[in-house]
N, C-alpha and C. Protein backbone atom coordinates (compact mmCIF):
# COMPACT_ATOMS: atom_id res chain seq x y z
N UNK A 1 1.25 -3.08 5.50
CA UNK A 1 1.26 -2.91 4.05
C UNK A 1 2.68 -2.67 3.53
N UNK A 2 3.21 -2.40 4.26
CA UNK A 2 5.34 -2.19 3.80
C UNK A 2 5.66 -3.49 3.04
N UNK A 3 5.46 -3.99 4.23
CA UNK A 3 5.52 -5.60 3.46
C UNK A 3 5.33 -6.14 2.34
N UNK A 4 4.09 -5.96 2.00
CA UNK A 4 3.30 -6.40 1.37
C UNK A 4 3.45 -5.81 -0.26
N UNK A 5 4.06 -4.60 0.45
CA UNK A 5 3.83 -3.71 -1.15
C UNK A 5 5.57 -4.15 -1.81
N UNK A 6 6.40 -4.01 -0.50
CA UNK A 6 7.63 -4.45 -0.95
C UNK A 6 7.98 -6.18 -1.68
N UNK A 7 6.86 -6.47 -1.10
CA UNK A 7 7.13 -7.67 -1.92
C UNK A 7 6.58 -7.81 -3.33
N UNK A 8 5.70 -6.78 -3.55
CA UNK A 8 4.88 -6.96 -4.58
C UNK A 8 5.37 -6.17 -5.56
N UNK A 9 6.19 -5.32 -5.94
CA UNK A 9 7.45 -4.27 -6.12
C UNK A 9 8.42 -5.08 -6.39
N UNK A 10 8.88 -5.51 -5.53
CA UNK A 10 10.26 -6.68 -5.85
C UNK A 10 10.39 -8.05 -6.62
N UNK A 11 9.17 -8.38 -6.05
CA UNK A 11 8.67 -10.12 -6.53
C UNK A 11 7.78 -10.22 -7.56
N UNK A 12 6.69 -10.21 -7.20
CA UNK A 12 5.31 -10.30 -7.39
C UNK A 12 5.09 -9.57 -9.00
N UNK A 13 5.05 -8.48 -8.89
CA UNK A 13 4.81 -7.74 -9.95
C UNK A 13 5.74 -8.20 -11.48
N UNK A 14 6.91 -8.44 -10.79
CA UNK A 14 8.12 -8.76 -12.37
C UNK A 14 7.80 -10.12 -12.65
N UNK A 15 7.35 -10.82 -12.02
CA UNK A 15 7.18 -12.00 -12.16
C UNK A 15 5.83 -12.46 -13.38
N UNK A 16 5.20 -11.42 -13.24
CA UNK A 16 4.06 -11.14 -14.36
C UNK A 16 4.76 -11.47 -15.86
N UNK A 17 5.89 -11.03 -16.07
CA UNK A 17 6.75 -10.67 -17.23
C UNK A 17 6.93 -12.84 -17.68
N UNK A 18 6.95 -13.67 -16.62
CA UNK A 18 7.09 -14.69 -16.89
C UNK A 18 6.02 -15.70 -17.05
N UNK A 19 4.90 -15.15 -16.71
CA UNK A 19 3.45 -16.31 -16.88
C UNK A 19 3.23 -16.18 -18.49
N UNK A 20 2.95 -17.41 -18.83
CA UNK A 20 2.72 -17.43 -20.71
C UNK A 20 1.74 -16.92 -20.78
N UNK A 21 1.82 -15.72 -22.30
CA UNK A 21 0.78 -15.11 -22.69
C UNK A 21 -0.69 -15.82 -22.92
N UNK A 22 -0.30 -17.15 -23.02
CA UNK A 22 -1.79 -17.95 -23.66
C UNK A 22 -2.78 -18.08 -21.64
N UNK A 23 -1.82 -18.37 -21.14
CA UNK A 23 -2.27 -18.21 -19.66
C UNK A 23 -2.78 -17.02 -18.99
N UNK A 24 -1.98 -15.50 -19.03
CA UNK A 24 -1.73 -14.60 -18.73
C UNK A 24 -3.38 -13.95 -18.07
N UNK A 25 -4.28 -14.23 -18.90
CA UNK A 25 -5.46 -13.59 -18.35
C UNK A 25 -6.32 -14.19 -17.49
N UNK A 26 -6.32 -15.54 -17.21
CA UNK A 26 -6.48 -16.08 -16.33
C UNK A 26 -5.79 -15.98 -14.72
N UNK A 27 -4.45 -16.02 -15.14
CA UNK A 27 -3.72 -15.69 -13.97
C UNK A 27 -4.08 -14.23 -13.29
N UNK A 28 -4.00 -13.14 -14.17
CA UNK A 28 -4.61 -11.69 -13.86
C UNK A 28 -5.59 -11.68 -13.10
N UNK A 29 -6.64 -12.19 -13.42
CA UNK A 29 -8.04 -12.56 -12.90
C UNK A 29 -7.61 -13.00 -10.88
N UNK A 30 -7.31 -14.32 -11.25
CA UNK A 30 -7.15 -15.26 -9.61
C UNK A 30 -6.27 -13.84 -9.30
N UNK A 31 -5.20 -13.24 -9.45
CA UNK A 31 -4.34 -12.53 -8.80
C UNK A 31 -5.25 -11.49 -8.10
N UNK A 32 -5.98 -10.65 -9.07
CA UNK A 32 -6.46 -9.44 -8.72
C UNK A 32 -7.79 -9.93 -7.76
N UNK A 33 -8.51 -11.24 -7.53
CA UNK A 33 -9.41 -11.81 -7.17
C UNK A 33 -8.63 -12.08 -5.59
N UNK A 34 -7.46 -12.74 -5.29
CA UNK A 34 -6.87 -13.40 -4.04
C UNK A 34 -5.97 -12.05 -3.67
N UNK A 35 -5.49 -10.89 -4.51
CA UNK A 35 -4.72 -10.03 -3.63
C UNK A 35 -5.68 -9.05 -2.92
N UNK A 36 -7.19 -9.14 -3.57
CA UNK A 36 -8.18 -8.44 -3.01
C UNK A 36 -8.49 -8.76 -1.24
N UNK A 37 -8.18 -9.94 -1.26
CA UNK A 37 -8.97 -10.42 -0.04
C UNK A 37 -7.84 -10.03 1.21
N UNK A 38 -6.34 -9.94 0.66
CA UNK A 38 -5.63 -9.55 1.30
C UNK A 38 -5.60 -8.23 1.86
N UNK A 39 -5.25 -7.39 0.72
CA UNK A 39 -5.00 -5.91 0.58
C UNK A 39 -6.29 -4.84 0.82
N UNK A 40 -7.52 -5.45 0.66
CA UNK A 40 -8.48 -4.61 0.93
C UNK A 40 -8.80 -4.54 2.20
N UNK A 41 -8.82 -5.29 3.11
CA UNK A 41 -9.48 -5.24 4.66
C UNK A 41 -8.33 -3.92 5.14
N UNK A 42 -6.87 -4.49 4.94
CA UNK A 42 -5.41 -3.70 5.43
C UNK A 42 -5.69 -2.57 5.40
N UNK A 43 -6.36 -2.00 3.60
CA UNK A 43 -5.82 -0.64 3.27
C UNK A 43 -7.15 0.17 4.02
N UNK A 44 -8.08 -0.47 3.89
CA UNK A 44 -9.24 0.07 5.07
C UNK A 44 -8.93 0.16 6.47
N UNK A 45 -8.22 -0.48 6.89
CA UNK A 45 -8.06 -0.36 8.22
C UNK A 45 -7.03 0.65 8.44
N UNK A 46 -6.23 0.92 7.43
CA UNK A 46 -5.17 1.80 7.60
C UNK A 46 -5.88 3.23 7.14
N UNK A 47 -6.73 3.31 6.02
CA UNK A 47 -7.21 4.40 6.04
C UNK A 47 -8.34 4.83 7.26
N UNK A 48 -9.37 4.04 7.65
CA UNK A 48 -9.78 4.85 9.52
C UNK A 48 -8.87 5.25 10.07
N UNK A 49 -7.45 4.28 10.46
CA UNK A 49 -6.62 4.95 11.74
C UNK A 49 -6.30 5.83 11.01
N UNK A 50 -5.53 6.40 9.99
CA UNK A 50 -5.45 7.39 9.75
C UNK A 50 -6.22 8.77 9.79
N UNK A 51 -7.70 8.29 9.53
CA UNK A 51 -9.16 9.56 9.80
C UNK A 51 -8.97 10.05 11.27
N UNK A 52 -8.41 9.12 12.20
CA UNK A 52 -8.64 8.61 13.57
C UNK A 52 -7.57 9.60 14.28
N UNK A 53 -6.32 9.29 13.61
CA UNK A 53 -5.43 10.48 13.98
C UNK A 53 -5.34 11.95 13.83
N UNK A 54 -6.41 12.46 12.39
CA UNK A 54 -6.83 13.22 12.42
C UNK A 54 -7.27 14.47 13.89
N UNK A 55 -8.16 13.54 14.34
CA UNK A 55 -9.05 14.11 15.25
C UNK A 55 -8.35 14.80 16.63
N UNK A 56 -8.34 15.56 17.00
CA UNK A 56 -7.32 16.02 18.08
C UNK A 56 -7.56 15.07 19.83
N UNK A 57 -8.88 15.47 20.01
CA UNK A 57 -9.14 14.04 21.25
C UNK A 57 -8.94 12.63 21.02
N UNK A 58 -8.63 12.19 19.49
CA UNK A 58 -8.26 10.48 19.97
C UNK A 58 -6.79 10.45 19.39
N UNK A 59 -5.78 11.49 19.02
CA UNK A 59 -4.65 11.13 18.61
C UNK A 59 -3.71 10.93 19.54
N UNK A 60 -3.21 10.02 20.14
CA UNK A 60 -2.07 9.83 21.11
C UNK A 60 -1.12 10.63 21.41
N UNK A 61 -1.19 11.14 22.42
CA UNK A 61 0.12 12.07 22.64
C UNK A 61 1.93 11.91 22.15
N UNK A 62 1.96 10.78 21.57
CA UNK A 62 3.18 10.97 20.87
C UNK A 62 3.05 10.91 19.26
N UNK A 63 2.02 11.41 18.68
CA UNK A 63 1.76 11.63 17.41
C UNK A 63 1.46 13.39 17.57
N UNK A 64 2.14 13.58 16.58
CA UNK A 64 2.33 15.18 15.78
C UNK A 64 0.87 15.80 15.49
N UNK A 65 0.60 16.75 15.43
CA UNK A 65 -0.67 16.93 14.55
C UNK A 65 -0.48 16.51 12.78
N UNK A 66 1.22 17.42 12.94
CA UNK A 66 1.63 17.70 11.70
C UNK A 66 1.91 16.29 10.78
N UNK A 67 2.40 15.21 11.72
CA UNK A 67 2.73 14.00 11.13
C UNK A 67 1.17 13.30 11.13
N UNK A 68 0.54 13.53 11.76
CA UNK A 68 -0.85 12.62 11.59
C UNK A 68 -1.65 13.03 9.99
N UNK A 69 -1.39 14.39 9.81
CA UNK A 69 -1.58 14.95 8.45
C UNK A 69 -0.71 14.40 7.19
N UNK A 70 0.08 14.19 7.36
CA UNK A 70 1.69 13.87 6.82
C UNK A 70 0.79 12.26 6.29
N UNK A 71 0.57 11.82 7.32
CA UNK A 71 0.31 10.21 7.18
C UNK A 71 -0.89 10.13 6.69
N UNK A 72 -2.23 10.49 7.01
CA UNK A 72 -3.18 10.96 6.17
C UNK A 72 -2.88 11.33 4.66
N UNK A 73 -2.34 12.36 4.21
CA UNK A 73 -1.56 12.31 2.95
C UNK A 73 -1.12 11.61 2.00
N UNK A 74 -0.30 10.51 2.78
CA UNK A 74 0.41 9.49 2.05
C UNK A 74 -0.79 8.62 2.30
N UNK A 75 -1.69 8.15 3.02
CA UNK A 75 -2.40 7.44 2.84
C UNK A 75 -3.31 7.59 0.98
N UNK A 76 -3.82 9.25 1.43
CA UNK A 76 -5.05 9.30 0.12
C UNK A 76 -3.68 9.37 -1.35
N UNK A 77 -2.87 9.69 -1.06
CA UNK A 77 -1.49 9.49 -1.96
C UNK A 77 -2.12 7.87 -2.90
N UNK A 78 -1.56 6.87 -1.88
CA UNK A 78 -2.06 5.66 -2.16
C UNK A 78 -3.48 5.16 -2.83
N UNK A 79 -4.55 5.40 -1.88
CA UNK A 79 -5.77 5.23 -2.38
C UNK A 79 -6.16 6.12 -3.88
N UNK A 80 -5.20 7.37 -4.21
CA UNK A 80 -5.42 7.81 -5.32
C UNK A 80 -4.54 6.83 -7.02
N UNK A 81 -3.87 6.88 -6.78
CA UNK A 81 -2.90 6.24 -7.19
C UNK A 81 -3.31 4.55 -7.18
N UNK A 82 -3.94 3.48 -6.13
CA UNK A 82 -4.51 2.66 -6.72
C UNK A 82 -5.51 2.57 -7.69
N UNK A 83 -6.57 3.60 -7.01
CA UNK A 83 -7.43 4.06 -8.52
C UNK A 83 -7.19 4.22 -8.96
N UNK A 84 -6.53 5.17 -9.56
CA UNK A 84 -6.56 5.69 -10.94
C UNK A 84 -5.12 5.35 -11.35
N UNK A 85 -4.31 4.24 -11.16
CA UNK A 85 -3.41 4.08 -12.32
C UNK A 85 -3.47 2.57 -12.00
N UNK A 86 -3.19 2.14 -11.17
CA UNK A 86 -2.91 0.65 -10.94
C UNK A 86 -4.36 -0.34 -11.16
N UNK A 87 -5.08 0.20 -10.22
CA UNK A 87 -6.78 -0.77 -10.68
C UNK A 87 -7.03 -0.77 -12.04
N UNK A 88 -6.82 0.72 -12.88
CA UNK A 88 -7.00 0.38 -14.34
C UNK A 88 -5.70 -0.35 -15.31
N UNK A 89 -4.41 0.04 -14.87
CA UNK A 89 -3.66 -1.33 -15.73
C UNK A 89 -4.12 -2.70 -15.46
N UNK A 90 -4.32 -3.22 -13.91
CA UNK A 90 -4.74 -4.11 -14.11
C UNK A 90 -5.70 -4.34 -14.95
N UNK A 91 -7.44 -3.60 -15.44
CA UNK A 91 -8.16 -3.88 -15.49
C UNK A 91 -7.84 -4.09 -17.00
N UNK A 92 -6.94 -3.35 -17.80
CA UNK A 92 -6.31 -3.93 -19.02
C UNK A 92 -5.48 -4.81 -19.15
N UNK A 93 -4.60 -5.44 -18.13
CA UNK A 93 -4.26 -6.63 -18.13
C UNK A 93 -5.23 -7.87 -18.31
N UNK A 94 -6.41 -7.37 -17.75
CA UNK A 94 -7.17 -8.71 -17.60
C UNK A 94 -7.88 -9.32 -19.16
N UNK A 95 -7.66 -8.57 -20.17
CA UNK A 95 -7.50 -9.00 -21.59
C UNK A 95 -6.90 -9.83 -22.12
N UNK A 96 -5.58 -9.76 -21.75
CA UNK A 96 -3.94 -10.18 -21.60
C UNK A 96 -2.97 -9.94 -21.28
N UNK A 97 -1.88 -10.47 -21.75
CA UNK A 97 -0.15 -10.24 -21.64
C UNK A 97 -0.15 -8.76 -22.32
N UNK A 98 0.40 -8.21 -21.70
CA UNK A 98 1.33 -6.90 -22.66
C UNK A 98 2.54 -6.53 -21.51
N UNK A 99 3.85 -7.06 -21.93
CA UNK A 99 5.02 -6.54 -21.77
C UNK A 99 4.73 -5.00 -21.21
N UNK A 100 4.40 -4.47 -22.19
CA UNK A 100 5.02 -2.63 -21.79
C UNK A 100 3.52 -2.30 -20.57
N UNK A 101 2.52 -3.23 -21.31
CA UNK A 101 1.40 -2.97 -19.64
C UNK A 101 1.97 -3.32 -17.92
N UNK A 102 2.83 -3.91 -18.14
CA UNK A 102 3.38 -4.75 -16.64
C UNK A 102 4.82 -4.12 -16.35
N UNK A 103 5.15 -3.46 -17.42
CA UNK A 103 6.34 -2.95 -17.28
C UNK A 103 6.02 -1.40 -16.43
N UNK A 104 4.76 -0.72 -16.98
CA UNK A 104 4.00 0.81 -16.39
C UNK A 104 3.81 0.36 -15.42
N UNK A 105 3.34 -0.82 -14.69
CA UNK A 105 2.50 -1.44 -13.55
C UNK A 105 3.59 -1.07 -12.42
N UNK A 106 4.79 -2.04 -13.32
CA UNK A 106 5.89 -2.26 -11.81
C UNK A 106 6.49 -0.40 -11.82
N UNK A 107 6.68 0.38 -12.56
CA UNK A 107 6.73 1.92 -12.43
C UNK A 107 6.21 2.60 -12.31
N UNK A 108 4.99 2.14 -12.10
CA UNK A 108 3.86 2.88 -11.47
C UNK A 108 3.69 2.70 -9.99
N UNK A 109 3.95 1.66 -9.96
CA UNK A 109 3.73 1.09 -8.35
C UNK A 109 4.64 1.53 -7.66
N UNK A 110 5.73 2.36 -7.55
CA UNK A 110 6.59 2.40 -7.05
C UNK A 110 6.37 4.07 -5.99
N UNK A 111 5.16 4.91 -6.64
CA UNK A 111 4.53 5.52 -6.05
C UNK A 111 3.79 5.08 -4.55
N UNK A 112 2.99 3.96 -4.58
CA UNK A 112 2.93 3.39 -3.70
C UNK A 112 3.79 2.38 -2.64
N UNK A 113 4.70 1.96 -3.42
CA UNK A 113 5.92 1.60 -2.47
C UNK A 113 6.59 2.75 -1.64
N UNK A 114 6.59 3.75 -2.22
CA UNK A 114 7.56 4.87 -1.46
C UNK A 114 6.80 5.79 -0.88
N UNK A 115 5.43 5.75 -0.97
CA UNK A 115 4.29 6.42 0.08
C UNK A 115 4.26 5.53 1.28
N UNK A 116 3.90 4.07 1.12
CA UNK A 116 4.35 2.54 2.05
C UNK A 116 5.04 3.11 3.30
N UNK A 117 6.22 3.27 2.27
CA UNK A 117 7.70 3.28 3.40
C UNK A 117 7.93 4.40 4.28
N UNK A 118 7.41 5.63 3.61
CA UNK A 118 7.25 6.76 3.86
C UNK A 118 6.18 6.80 5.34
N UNK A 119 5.37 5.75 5.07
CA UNK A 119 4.07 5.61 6.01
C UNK A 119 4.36 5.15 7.31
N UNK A 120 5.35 4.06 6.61
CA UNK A 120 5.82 2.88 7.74
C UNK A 120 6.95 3.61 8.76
N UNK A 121 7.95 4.69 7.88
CA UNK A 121 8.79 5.27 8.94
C UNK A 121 8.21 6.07 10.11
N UNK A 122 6.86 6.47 9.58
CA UNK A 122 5.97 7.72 10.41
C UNK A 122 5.74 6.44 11.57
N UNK A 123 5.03 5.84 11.30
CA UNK A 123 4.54 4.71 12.06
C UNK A 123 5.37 4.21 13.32
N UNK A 124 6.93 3.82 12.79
CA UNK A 124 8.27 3.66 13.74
C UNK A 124 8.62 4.32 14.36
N UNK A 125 8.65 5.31 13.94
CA UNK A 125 8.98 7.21 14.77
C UNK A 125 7.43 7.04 15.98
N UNK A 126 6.03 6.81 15.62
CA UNK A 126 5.41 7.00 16.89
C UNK A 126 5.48 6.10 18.06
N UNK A 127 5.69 4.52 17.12
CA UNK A 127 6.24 3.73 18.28
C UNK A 127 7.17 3.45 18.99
N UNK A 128 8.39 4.47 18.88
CA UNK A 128 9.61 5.00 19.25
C UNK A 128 9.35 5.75 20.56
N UNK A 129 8.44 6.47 19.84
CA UNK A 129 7.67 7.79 20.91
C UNK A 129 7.53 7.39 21.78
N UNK A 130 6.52 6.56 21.08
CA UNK A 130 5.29 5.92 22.29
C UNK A 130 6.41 5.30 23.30
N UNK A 131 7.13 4.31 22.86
CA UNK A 131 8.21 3.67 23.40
C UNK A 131 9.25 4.34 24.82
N UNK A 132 9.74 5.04 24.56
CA UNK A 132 10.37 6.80 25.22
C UNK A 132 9.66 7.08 25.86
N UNK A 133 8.07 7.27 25.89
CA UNK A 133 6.99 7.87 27.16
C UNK A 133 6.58 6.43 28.21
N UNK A 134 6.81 5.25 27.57
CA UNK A 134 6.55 4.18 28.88
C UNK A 134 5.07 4.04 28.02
N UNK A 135 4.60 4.34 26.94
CA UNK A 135 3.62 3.95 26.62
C UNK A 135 2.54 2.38 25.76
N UNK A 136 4.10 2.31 25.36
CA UNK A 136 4.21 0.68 24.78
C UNK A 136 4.40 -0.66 26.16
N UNK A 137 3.51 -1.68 25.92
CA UNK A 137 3.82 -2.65 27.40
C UNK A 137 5.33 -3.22 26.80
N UNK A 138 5.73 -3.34 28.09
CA UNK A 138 6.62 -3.77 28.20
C UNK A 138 6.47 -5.49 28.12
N UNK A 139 8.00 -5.66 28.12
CA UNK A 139 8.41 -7.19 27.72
C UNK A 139 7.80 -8.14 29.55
């Protein structure tokens, strides 16, 4: 999801600012319809492993308690924050164009970009770990 969100942050989202208003709600629609099929399986799968690390018998010995919490966190961070600010601009986008609606979108989102990254460093740090204990296969 780093990826994904960084591109959508960088690219994706400003690019809204350029589809013609007479178009605009149509496009909203296919977008929020095709980024679904992407982003929903991901953010589910990322929220179990996260439940998953929780648990003290299935968390890998080079994960923290404290960072498995940490990451949990930034996860419901995200899942809060798609609800309740981003699912509903979109869901007023899907009316139409509004400039200052897409303008909150891309500054809003940026909560979730920097929970993302925040997620993704935790993530690097365990496969570092993991890496350091002989736990990752080798080449």
């Amino acid at each position: 999801m780093f990826g994904v969100i960084w591109f959508v942050q960088v690219v994706h989202y400003p690019l809204f600012l350029e589809v013609g208003a007479s178009q605009f709600a149509a496009y909203e629609a296919a977008h929020a319809n095709r980024t679904s099929y992407v982003v929903a399986p991901l953010m589910l799968l990322e929220l179990a492993s996260a439940c998953l690390l929780l648990l003290p018998r299935l968390r890998p010995p080079f994960v923290v308690a404290a960072e498995a919490w940490a990451g949990f966190a930034l996860v419901a961070l995200i899942w809060l924050s798609t609800a309740f600010v981003q699912v509903p601009l979109h869901n007023r986008l899907h009316a139409g164009f509004s400039a200052p609606l897409i303008g909150r979108l891309v500054a809003t989102n940026w909560i979730r970009t920097t929970a993302w990254t925040a997620r993704a460093a935790l993530v690097v740090r365990w496969a570092l770990r993991a890496s350091a204990c002989g736990l990752l296969l080798s080449r």
